[in-house]
C-alpha atoms as a PDB file:
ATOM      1  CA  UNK A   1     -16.709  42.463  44.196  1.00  0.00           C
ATOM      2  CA  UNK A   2     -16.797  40.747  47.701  1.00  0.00           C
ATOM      3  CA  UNK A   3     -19.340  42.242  49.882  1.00  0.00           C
ATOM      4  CA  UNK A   4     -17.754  45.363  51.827  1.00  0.00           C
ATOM      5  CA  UNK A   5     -17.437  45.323  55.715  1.00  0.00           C
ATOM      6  CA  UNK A   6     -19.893  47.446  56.935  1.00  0.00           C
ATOM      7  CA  UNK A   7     -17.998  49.013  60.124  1.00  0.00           C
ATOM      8  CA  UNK A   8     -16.857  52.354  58.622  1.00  0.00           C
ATOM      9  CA  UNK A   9     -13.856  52.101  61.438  1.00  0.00           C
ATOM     10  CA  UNK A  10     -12.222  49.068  59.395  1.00  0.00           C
ATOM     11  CA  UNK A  11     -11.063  51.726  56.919  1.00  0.00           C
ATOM     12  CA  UNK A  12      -9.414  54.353  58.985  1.00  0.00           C
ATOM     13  CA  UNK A  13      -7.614  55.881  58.541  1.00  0.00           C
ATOM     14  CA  UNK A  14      -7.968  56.769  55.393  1.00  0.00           C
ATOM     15  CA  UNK A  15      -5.274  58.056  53.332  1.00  0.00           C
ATOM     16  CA  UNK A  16      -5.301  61.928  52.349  1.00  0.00           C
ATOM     17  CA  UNK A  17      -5.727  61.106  48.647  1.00  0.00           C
ATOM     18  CA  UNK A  18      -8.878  58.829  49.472  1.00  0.00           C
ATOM     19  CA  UNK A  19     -10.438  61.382  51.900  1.00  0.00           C
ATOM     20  CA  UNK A  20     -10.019  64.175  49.139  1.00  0.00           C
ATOM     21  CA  UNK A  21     -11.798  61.578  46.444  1.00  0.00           C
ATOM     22  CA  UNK A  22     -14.769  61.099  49.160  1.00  0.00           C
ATOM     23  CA  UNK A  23     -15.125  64.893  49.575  1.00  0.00           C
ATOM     24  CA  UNK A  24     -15.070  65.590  45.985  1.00  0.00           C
ATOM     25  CA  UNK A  25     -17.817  63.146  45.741  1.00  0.00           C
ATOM     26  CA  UNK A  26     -19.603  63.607  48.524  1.00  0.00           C
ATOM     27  CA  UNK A  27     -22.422  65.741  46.898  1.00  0.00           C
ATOM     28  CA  UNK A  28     -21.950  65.511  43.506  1.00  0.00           C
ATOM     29  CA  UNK A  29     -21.008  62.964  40.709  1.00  0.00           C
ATOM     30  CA  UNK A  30     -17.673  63.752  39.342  1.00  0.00           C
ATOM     31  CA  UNK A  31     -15.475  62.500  36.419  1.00  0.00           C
ATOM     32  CA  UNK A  32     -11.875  62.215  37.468  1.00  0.00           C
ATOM     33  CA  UNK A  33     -10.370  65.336  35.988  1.00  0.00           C
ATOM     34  CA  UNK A  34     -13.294  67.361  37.869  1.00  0.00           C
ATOM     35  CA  UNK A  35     -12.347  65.418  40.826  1.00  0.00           C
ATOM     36  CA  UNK A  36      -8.480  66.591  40.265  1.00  0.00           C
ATOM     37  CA  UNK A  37      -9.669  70.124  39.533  1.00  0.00           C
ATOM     38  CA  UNK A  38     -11.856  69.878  42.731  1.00  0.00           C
ATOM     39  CA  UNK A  39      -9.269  68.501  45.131  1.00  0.00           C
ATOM     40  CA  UNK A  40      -6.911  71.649  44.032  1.00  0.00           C
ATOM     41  CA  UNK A  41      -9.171  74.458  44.681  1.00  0.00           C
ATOM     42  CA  UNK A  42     -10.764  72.572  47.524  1.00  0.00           C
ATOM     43  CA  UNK A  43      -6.888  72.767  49.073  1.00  0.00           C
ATOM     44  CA  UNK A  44      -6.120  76.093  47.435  1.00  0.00           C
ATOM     45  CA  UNK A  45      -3.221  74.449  45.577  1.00  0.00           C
ATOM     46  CA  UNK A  46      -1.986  72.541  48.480  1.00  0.00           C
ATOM     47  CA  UNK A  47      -3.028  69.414  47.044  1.00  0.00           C
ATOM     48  CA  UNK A  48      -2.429  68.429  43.191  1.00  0.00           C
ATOM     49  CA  UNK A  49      -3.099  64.918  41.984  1.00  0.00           C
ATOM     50  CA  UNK A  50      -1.744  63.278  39.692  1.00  0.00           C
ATOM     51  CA  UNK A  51      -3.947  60.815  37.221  1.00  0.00           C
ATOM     52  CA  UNK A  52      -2.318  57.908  38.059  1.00  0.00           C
ATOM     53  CA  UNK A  53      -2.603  58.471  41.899  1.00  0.00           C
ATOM     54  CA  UNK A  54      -6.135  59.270  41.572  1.00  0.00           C
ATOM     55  CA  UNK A  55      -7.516  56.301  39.194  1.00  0.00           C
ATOM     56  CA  UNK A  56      -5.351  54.122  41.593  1.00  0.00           C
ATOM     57  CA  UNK A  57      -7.715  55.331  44.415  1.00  0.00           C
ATOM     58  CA  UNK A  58     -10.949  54.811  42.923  1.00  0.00           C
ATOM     59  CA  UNK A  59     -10.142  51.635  42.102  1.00  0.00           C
ATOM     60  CA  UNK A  60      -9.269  50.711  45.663  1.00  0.00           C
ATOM     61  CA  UNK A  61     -12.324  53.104  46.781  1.00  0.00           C
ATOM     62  CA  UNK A  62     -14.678  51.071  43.944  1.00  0.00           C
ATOM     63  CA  UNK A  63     -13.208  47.549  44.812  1.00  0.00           C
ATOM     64  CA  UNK A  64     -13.995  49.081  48.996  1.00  0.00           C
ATOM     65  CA  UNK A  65     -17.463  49.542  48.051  1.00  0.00           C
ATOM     66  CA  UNK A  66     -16.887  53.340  48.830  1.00  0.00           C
ATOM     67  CA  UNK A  67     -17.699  54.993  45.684  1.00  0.00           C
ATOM     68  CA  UNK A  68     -19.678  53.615  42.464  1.00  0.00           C
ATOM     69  CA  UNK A  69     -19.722  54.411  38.778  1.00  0.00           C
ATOM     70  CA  UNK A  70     -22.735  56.132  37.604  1.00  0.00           C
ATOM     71  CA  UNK A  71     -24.577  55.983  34.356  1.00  0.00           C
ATOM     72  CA  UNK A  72     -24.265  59.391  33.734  1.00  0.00           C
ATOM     73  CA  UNK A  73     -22.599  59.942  30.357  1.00  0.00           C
ATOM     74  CA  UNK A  74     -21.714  63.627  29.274  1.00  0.00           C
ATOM     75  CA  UNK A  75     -22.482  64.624  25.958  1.00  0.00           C
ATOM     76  CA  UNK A  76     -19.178  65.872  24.518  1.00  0.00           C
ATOM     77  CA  UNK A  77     -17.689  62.989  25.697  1.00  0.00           C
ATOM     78  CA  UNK A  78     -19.394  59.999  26.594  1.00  0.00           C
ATOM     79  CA  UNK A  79     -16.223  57.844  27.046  1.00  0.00           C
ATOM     80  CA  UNK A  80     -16.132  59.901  30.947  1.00  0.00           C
ATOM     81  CA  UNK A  81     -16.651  57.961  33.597  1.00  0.00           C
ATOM     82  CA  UNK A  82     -18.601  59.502  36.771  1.00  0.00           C
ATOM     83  CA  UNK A  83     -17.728  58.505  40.363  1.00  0.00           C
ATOM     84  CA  UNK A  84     -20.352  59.294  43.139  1.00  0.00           C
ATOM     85  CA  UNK A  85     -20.246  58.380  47.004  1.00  0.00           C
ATOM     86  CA  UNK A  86     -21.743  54.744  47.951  1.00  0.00           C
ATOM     87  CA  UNK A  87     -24.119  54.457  51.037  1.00  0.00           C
ATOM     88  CA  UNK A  88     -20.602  53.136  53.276  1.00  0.00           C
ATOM     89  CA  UNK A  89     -18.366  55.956  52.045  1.00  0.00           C
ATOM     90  CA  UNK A  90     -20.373  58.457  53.042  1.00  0.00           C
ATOM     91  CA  UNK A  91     -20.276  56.380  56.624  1.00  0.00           C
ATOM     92  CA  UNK A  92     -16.754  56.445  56.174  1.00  0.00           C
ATOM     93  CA  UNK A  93     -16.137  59.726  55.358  1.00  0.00           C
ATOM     94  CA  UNK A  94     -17.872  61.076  58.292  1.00  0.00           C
ATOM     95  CA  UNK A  95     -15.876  58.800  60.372  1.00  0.00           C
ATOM     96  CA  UNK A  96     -12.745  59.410  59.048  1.00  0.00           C
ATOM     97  CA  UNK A  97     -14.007  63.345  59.424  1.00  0.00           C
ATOM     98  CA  UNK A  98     -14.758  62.850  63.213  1.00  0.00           C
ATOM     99  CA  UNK A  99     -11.370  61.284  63.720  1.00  0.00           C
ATOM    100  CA  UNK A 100      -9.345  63.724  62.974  1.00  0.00           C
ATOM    101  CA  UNK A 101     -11.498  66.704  64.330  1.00  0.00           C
ATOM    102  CA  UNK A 102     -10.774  64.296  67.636  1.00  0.00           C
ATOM    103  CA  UNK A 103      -7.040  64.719  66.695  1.00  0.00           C
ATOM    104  CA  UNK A 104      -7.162  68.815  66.412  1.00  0.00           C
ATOM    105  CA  UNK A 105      -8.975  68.661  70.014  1.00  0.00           C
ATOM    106  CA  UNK A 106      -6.085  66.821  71.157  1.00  0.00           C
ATOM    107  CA  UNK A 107      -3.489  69.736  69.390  1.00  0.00           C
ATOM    108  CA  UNK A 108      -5.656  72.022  70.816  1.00  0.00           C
ATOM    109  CA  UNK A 109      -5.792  70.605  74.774  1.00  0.00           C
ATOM    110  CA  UNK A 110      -1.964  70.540  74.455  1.00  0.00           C
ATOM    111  CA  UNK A 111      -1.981  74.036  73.288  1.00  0.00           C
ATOM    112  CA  UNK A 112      -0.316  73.216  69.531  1.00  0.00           C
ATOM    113  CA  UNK A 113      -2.708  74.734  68.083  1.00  0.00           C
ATOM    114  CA  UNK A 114      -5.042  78.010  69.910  1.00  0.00           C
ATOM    115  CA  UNK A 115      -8.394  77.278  71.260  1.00  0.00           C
ATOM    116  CA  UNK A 116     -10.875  77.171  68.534  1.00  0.00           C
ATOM    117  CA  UNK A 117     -12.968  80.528  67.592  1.00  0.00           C
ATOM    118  CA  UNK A 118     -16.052  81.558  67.234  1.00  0.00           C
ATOM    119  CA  UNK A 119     -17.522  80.377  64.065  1.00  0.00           C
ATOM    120  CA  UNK A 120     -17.629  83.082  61.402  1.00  0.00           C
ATOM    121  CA  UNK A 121     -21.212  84.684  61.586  1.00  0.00           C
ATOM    122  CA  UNK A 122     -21.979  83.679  65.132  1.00  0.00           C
ATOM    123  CA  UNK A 123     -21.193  85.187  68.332  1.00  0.00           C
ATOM    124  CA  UNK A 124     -20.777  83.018  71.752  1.00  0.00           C
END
């Protein structure tokens, strides 16, 4: 593998398939039927990958320097391979997050979408 660029900007955006495989593995390490299984009750449904689409991404997300392979076997079947978040994705990931919370303020200042709420819990 060449050595990544470091600039998480160079990747945005990202593609919604890619974002949901850096979520999924954001805080855990995740074979890729677990990260299928994730992505579709992460979106409620909205979002159902197939296993050709995903293994497509993590190879362009391994070959980014985005995710890695860890060692992690599980016992019932050790022929799983586990995908966690590299140091850059998670830099990426949070860019790629702040961008498009900058692109809901901009729905929002144009009044597509209503002004954003109080957060659940917590009154202003």
């Amino acid at each position: 593998m060449d050595r990544p660029n470091e600039d998480p900007a160079s990747y945005l955006p990202l593609t919604h398939v890619a974002y949901h495989v850096l979520l999924a593995v954001a805080n855990q390490s995740l074979h890729g039927y677990a990260i299928i299984k994730d992505v579709e009750r992460r979106t409620e449904g909205g979002t159902v990958l197939e296993a050709g689409t995903l293994y497509g991404a993590i190879r362009r997300l391994l070959r980014q320097g985005l995710v890695e392979e860890t060692a992690r076997s599980h016992e019932a079947d050790a022929r799983r391979r586990y995908y966690t978040i590299a140091p850059l994705g998670s830099r990426v990931l949070r860019a790629e997050s702040e961008r498009l919370v900058g692109l809901v303020e901009l729905a929002r200042v144009e009044r597509v979408l209503p002004a954003a709420s109080a957060p659940r819990g917590r009154r202003q």
